[in-house]
C-alpha atoms as a PDB file:
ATOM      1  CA  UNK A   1      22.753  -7.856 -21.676  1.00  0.00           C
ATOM      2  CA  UNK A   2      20.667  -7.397 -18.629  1.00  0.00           C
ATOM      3  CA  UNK A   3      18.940  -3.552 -18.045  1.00  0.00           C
ATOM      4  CA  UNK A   4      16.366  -2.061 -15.622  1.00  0.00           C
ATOM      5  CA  UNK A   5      13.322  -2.169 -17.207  1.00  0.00           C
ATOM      6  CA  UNK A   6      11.554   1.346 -18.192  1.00  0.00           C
ATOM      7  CA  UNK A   7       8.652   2.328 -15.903  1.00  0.00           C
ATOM      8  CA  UNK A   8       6.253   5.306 -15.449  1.00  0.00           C
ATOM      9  CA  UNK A   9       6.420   6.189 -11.873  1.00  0.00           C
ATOM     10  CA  UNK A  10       3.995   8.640 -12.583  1.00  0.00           C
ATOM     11  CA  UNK A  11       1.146   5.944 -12.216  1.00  0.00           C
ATOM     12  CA  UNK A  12       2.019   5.583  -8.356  1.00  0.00           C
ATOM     13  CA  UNK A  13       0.175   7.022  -5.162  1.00  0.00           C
ATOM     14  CA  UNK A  14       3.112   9.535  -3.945  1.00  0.00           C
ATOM     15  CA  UNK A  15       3.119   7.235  -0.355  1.00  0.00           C
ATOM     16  CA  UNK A  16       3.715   4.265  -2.695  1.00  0.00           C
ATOM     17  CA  UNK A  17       6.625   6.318  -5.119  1.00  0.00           C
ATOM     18  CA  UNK A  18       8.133   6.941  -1.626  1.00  0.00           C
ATOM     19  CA  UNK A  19       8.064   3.496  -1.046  1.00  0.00           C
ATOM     20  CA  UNK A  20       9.464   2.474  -4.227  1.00  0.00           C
ATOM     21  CA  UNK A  21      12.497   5.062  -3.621  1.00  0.00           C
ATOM     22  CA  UNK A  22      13.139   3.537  -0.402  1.00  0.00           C
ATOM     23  CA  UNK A  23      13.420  -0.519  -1.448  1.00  0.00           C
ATOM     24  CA  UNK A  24      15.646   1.250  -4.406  1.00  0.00           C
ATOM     25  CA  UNK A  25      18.170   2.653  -2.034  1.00  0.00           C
ATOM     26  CA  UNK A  26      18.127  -0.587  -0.445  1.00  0.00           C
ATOM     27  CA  UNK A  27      19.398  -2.391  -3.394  1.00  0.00           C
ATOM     28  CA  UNK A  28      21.942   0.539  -4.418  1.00  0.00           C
ATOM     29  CA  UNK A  29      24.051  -1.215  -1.207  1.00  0.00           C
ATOM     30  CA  UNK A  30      24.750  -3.522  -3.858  1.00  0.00           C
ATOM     31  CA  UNK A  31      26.635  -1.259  -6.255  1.00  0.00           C
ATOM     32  CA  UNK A  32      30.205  -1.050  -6.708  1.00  0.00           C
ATOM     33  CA  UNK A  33      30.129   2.970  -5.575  1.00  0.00           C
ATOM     34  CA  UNK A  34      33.144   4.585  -3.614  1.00  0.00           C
ATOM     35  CA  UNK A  35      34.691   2.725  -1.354  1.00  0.00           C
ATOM     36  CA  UNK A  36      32.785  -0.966  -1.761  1.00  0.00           C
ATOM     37  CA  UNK A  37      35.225  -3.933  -2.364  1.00  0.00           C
ATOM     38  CA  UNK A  38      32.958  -5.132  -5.349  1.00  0.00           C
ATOM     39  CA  UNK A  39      34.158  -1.557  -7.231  1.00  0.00           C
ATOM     40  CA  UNK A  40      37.707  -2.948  -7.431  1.00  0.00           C
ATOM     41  CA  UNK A  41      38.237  -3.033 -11.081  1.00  0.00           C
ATOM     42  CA  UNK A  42      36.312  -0.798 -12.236  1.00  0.00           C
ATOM     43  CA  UNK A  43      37.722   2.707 -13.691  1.00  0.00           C
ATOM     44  CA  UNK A  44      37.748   5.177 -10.958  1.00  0.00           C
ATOM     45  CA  UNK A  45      35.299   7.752 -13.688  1.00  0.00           C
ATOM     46  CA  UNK A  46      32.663   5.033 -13.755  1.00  0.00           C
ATOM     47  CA  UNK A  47      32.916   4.467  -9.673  1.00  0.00           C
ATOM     48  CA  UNK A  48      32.852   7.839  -9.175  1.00  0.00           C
ATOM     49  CA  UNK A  49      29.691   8.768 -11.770  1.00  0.00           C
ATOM     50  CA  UNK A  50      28.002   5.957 -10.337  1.00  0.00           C
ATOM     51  CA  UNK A  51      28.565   7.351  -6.733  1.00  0.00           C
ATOM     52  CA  UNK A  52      26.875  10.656  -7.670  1.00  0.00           C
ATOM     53  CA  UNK A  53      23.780   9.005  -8.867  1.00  0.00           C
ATOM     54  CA  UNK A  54      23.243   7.366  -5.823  1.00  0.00           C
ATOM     55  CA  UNK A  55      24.112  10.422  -3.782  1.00  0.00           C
ATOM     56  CA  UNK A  56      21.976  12.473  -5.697  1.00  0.00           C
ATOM     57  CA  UNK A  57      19.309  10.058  -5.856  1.00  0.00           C
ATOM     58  CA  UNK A  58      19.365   9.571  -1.595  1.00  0.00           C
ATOM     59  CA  UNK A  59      19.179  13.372  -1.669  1.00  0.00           C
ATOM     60  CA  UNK A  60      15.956  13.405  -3.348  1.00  0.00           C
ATOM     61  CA  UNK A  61      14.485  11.261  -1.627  1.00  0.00           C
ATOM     62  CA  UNK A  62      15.522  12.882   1.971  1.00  0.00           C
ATOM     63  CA  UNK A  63      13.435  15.358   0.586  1.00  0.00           C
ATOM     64  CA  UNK A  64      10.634  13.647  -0.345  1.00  0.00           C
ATOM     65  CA  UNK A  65      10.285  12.276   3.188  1.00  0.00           C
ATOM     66  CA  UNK A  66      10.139  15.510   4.760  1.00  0.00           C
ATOM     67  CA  UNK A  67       7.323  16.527   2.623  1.00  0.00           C
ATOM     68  CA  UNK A  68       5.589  13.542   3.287  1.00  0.00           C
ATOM     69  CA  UNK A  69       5.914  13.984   6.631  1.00  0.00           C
ATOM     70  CA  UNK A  70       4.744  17.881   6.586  1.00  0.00           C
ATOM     71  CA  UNK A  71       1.746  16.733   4.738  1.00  0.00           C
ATOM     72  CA  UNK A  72       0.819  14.515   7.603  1.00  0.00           C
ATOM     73  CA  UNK A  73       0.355  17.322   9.731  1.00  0.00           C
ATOM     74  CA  UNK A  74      -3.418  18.197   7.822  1.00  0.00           C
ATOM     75  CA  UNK A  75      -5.883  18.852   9.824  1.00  0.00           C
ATOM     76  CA  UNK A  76      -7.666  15.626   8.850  1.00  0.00           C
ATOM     77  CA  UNK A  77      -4.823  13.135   9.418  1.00  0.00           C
ATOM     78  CA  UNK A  78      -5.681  12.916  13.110  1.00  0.00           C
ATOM     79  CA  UNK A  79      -9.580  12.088  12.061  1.00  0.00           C
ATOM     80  CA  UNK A  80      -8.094   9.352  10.029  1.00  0.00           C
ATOM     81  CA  UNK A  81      -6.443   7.816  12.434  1.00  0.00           C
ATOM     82  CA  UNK A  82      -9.031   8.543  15.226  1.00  0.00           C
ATOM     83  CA  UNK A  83     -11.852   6.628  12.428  1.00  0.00           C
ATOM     84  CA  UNK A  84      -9.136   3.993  12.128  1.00  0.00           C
ATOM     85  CA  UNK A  85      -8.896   2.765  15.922  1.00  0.00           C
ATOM     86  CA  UNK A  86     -12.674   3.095  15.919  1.00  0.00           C
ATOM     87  CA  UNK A  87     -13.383   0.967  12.937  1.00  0.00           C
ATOM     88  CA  UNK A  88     -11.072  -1.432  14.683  1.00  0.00           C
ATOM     89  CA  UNK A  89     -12.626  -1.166  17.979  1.00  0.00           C
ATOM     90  CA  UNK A  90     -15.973  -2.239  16.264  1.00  0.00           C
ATOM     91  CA  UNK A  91     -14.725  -5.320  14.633  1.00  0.00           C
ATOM     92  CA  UNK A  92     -13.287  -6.201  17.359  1.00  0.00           C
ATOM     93  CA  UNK A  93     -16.540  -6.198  19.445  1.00  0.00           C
ATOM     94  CA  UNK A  94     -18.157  -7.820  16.565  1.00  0.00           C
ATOM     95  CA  UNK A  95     -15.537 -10.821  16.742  1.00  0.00           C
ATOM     96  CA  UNK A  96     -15.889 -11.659  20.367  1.00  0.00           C
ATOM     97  CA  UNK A  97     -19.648 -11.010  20.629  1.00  0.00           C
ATOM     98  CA  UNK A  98     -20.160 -13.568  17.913  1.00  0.00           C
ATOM     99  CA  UNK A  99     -16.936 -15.374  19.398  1.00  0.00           C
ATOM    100  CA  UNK A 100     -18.987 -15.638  22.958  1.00  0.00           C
ATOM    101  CA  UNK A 101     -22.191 -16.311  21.232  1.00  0.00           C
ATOM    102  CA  UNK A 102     -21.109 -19.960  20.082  1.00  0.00           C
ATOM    103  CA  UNK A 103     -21.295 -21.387  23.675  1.00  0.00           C
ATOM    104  CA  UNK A 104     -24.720 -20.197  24.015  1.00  0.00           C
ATOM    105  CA  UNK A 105     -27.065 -23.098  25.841  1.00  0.00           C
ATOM    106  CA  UNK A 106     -29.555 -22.089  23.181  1.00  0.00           C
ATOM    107  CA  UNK A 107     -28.100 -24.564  20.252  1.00  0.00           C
ATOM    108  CA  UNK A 108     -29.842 -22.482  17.497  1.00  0.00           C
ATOM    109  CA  UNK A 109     -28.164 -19.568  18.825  1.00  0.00           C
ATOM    110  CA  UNK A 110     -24.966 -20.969  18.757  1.00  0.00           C
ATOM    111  CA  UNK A 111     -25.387 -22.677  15.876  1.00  0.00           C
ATOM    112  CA  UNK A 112     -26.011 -19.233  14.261  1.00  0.00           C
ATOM    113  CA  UNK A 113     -22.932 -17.783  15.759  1.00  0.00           C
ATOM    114  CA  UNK A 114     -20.762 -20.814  14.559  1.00  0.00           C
ATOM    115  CA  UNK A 115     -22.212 -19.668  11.188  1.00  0.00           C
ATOM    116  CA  UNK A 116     -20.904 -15.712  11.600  1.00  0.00           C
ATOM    117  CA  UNK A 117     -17.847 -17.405  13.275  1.00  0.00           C
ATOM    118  CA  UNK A 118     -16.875 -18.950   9.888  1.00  0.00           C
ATOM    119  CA  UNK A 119     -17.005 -16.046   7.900  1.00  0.00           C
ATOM    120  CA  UNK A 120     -15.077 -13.615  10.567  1.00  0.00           C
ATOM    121  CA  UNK A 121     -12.154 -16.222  10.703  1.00  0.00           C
ATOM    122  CA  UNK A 122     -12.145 -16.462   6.815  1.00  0.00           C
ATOM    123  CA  UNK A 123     -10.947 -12.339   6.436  1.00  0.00           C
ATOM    124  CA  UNK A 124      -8.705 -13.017   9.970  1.00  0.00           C
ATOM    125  CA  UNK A 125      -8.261 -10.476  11.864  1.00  0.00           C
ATOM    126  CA  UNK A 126      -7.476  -6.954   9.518  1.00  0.00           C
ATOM    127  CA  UNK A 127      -6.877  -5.214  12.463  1.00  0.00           C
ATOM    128  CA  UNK A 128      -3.165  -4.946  11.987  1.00  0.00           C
ATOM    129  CA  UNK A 129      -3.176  -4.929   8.561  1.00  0.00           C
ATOM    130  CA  UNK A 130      -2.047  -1.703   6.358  1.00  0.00           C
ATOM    131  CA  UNK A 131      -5.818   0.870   5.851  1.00  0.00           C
ATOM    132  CA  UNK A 132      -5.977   0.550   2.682  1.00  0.00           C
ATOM    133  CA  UNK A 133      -6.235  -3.290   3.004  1.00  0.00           C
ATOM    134  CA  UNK A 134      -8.138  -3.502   5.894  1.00  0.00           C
ATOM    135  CA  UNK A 135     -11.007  -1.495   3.860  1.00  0.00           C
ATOM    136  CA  UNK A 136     -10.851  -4.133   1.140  1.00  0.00           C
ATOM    137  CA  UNK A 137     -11.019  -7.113   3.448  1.00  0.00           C
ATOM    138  CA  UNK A 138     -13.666  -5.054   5.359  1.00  0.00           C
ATOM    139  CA  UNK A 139     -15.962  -4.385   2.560  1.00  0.00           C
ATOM    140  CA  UNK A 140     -15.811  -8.059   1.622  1.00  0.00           C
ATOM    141  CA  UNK A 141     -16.477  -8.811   4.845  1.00  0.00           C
ATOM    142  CA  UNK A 142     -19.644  -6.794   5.406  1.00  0.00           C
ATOM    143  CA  UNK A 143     -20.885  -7.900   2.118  1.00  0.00           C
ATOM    144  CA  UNK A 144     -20.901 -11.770   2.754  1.00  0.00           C
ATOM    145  CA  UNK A 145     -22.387 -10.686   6.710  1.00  0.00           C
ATOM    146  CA  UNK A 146     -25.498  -8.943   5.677  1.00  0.00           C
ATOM    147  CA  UNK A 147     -25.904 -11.607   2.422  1.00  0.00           C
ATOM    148  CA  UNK A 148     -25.923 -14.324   5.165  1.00  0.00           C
ATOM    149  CA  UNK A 149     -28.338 -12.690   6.867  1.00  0.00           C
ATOM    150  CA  UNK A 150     -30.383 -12.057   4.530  1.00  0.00           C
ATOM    151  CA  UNK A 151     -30.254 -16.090   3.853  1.00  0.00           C
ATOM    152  CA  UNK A 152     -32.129 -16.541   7.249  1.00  0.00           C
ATOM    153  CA  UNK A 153     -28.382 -17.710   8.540  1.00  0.00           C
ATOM    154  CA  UNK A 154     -28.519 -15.704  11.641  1.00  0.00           C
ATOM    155  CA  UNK A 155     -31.990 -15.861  12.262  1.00  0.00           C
ATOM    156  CA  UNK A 156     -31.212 -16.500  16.202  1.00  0.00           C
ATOM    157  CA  UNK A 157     -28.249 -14.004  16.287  1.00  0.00           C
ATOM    158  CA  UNK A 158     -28.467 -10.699  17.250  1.00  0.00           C
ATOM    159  CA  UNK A 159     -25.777  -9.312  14.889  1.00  0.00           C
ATOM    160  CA  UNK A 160     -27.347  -6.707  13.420  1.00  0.00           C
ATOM    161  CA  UNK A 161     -26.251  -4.300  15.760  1.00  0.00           C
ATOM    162  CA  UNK A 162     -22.308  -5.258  15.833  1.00  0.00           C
ATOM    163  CA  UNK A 163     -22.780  -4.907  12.250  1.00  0.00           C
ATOM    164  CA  UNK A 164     -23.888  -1.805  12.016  1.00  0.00           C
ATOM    165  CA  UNK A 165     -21.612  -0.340  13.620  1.00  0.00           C
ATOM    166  CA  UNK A 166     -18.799  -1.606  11.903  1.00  0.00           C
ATOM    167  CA  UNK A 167     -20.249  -0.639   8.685  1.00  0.00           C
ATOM    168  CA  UNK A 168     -21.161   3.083   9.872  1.00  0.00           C
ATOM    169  CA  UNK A 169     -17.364   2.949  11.383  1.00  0.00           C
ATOM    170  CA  UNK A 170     -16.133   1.631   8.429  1.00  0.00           C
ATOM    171  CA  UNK A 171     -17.629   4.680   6.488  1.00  0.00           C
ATOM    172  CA  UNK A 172     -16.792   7.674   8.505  1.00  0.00           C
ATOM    173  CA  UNK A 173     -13.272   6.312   7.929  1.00  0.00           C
ATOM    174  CA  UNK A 174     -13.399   6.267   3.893  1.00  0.00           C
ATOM    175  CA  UNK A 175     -15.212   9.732   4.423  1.00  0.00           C
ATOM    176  CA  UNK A 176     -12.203  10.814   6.629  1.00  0.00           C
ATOM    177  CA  UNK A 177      -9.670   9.426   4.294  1.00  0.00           C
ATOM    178  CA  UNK A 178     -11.655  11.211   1.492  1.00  0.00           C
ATOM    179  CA  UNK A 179     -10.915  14.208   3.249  1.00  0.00           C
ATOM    180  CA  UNK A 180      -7.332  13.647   3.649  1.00  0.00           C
ATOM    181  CA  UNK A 181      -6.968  12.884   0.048  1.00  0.00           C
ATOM    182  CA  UNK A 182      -8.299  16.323  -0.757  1.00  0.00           C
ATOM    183  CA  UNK A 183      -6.191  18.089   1.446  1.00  0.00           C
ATOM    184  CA  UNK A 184      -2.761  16.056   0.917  1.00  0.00           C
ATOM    185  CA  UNK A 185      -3.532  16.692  -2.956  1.00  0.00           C
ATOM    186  CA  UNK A 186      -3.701  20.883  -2.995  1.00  0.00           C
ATOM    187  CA  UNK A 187      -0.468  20.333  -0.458  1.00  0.00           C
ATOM    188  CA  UNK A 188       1.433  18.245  -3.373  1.00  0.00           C
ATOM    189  CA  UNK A 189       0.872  20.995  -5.582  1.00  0.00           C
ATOM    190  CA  UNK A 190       3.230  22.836  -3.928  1.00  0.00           C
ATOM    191  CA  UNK A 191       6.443  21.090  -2.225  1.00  0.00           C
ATOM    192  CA  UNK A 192       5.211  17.618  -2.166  1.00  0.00           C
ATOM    193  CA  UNK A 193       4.617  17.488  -5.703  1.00  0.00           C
ATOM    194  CA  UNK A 194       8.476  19.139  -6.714  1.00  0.00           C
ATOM    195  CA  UNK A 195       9.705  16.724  -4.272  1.00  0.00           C
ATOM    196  CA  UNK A 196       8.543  13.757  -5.733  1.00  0.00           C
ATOM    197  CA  UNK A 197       9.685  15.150  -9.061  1.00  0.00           C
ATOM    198  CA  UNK A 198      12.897  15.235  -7.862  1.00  0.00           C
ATOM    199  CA  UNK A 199      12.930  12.088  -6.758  1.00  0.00           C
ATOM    200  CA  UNK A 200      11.478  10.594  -9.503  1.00  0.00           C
ATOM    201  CA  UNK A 201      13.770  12.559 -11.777  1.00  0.00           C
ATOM    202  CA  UNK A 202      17.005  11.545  -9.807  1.00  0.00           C
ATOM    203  CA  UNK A 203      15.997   7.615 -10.019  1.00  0.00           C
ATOM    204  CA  UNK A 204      15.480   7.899 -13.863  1.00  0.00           C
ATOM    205  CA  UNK A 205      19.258   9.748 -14.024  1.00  0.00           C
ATOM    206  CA  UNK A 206      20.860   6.224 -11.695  1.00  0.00           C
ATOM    207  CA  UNK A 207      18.567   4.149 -14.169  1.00  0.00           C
ATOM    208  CA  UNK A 208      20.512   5.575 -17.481  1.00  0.00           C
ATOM    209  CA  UNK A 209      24.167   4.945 -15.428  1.00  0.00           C
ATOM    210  CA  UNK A 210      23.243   1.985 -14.410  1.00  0.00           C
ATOM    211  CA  UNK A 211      22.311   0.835 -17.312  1.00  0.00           C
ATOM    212  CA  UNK A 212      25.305   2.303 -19.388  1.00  0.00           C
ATOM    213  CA  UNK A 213      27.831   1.129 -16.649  1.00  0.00           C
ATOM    214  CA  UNK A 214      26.647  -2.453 -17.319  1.00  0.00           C
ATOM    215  CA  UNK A 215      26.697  -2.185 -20.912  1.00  0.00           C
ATOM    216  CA  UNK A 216      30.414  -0.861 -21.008  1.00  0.00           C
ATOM    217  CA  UNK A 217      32.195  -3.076 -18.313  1.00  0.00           C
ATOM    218  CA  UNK A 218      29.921  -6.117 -18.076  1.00  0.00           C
ATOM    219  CA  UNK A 219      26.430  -6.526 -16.113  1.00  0.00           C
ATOM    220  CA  UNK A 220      28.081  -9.045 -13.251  1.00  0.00           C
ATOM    221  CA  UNK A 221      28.851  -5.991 -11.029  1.00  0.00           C
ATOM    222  CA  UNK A 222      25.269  -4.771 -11.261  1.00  0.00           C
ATOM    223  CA  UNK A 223      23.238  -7.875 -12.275  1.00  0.00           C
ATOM    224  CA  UNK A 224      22.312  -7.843  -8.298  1.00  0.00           C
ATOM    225  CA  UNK A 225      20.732  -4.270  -8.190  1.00  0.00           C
ATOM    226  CA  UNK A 226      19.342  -4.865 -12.112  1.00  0.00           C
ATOM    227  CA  UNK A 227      17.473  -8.079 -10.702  1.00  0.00           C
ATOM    228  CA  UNK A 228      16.026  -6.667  -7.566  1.00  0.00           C
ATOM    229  CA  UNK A 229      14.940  -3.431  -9.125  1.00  0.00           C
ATOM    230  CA  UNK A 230      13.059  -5.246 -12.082  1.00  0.00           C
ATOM    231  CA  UNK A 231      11.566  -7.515  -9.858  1.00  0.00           C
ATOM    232  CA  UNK A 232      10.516  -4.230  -7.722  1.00  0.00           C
ATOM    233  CA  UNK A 233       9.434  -2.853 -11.291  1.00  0.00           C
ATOM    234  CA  UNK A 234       7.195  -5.885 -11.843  1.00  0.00           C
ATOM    235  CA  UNK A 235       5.382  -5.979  -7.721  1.00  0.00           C
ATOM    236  CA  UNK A 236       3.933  -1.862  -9.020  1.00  0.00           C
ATOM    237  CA  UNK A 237       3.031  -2.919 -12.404  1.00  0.00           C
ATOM    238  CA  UNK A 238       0.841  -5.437 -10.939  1.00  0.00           C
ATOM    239  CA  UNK A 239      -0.114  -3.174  -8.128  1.00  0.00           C
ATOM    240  CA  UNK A 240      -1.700  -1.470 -10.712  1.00  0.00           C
ATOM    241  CA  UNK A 241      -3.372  -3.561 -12.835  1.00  0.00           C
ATOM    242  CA  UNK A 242      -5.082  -5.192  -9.959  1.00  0.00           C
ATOM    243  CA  UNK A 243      -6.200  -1.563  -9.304  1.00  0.00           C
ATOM    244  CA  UNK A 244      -7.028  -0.939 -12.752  1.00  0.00           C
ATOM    245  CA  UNK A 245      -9.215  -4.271 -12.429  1.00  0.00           C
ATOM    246  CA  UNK A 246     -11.082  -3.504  -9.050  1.00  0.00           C
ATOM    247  CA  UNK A 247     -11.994   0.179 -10.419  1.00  0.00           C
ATOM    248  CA  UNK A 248     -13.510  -1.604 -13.579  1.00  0.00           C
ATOM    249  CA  UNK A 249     -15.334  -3.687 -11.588  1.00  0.00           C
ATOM    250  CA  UNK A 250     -16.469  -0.611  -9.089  1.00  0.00           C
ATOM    251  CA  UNK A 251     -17.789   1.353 -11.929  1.00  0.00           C
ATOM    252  CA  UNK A 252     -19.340  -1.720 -13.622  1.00  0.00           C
ATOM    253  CA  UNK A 253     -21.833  -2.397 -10.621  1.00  0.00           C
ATOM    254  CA  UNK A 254     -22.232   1.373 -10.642  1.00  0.00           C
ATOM    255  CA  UNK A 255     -23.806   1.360 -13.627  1.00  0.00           C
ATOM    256  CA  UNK A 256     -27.988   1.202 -13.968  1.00  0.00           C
ATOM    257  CA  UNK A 257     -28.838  -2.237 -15.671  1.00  0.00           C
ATOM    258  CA  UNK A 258     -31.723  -2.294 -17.272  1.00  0.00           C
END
C-alpha cells in the first residue's frame, strides 16, 4: 500500500513551508472531496472527512499568507530590495563593460576581456534568478574573477573597478538581508510563528486521512496526490541536505589551519 511519507516540516525556512503548503493544495485538486466525479464510490463519511481536511488545511494556510505578507512590511524589506536592484545594476555594468571590452583594437586587451567574458557567460545572467540563488552564483562568481586575476589573466583589463563594486553591492545586500532575518524572526514569534503552526499542524491532520482513506478503500483514488506529495517530500529533503552540505563546507574554510 502506497502512503505519504513522514516529514519534519520543522526543518524549513517559513517562506519555503509556505511554499510547500501551496504545491500541496495544488495536488489536493486531485482528491475525491465533495463534489469531484473521482469521489463517486466512495462512502459519503470518508468524502466528507476528507473534505474537511482540505478545508481546514486551505484555511491555515490563508493565514499563513497574511502573516507572511505583514512581515514584509519591516522596515528593512525595502533595503533588501533597494540592495537587490543595485547588486543587479552592478553586474550588469560589469557584463557589458567586459562585453564592450572584447572589440578593443588593443588585441591584449581584448584578449583579456574574452578571458572575463568566459567566466561571466559560465554563471549566465543571475539577474532574474530567485536572491537567494543569485548570492550563490554571485559568490562563485566573484571568487573565480579575482582568482583569475590574480593569475595575471586580466593583466590588460581594467576590471578591478566593475568588480568591486559588485562585490561591495553584493555585501550590503547579505548585510541587508541579515537585517531582515532578524527582524522577520522576533515578528514569527508572535503571529507568524502560530500561523505556520497551524498550517503545519493542519497538513499533518490531511496526511493521517489521507493515508487512512487509502488504506480502507484502496490507494487508486489517492495514488495521484500520494505520488506528487512524496515526490514534493523528497525536492525539501534534498533542499536540505545540500544546505546541510554547503554550511559544512562554510564552517570548514572558517576554521584556522595550522
Amino acid at each position: 500500500m502506497v502512503k505519504i511519507n513522514a516529514f519534519n516540516l520543522a526543518h524549513l525556512r517559513i517562506e519555503e513551508d509556505f511554499a510547500f503548503h501551496q504545491r500541496v493544495q495544488q495536488y489536493a485538486e486531485e482528491l475525491p472531496t465533495t463534489g469531484a466525479l473521482i469521489a463517486e464510490g466512495l462512502p459519503e463519511t470518508s468524502v466528507t472527512f476528507l473534505t474537511t481536511g482540505v478545508d481546514t488545511h486551505k484555511t491555515a494556510v490563508d493565514g499563513l499568507d497574511s502573516a507572511l505578507k505583514a512581515s514584509n512590511t519591516v522596515p528593512s524589506a525595502k533595503r533588501v530590495t533597494e540592495a537587490d536592484a543595485a547588486r543587479d545594476f552592478a553586474w550588469t555594468g560589469l557584463y557589458n563593460y567586459v562585453k564592450a571590452m572584447t572589440a578593443h583594437p588593443d588585441a591584449s586587451i581584448a584578449a583579456a576581456a574574452e578571458k572575463a567574458l568566459a567566466i561571466l557567460d559560465k554563471y549566465g545572467n543571475p539577474t532574474a534568478k530567485p536572491q537567494l540563488e543569485e548570492s550563490g552564483i554571485l559568490h562563485n562568481l566573484l571568487q573565480e574573477l579575482k582568482a583569475a586575476k590574480e593569475a595575471g589573466d586580466f593583466t590588460d583589463l581594467d576590471i578591478e573597478p566593475w568588480l568591486t563594486r559588485l562585490e561591495n553591492a553584493e555585501t550590503s545586500f547579505l548585510n541587508a538581508t541579515d537585517a531582515k532575518v532578524q527582524e522577520e524572526a522576533a515578528r514569527e514569534v508572535g503571529l507568524s510563528k502560530q500561523a505556520r503552526q497551524a498550517a503545519d499542524d493542519a497538513y499533518r491532520k490531511l496526511v493521517d486521512i489521507v493515508n487512512m482513506l487509502a488504506a480502507m478503500h484502496g490507494d487508486e483514488k489517492f495514488a495521484t496526490f500520494i505520488g506528487n506529495v512524496n515526490a514534493l517530500v523528497e525536492q525539501q529533503r534534498t533542499k536540505l541536505k545540500t544546505r546541510a552540505t554547503n554550511s559544512a563546507k562554510k564552517e570548514d574554510e572558517n576554521v584556522i589551519k595550522f
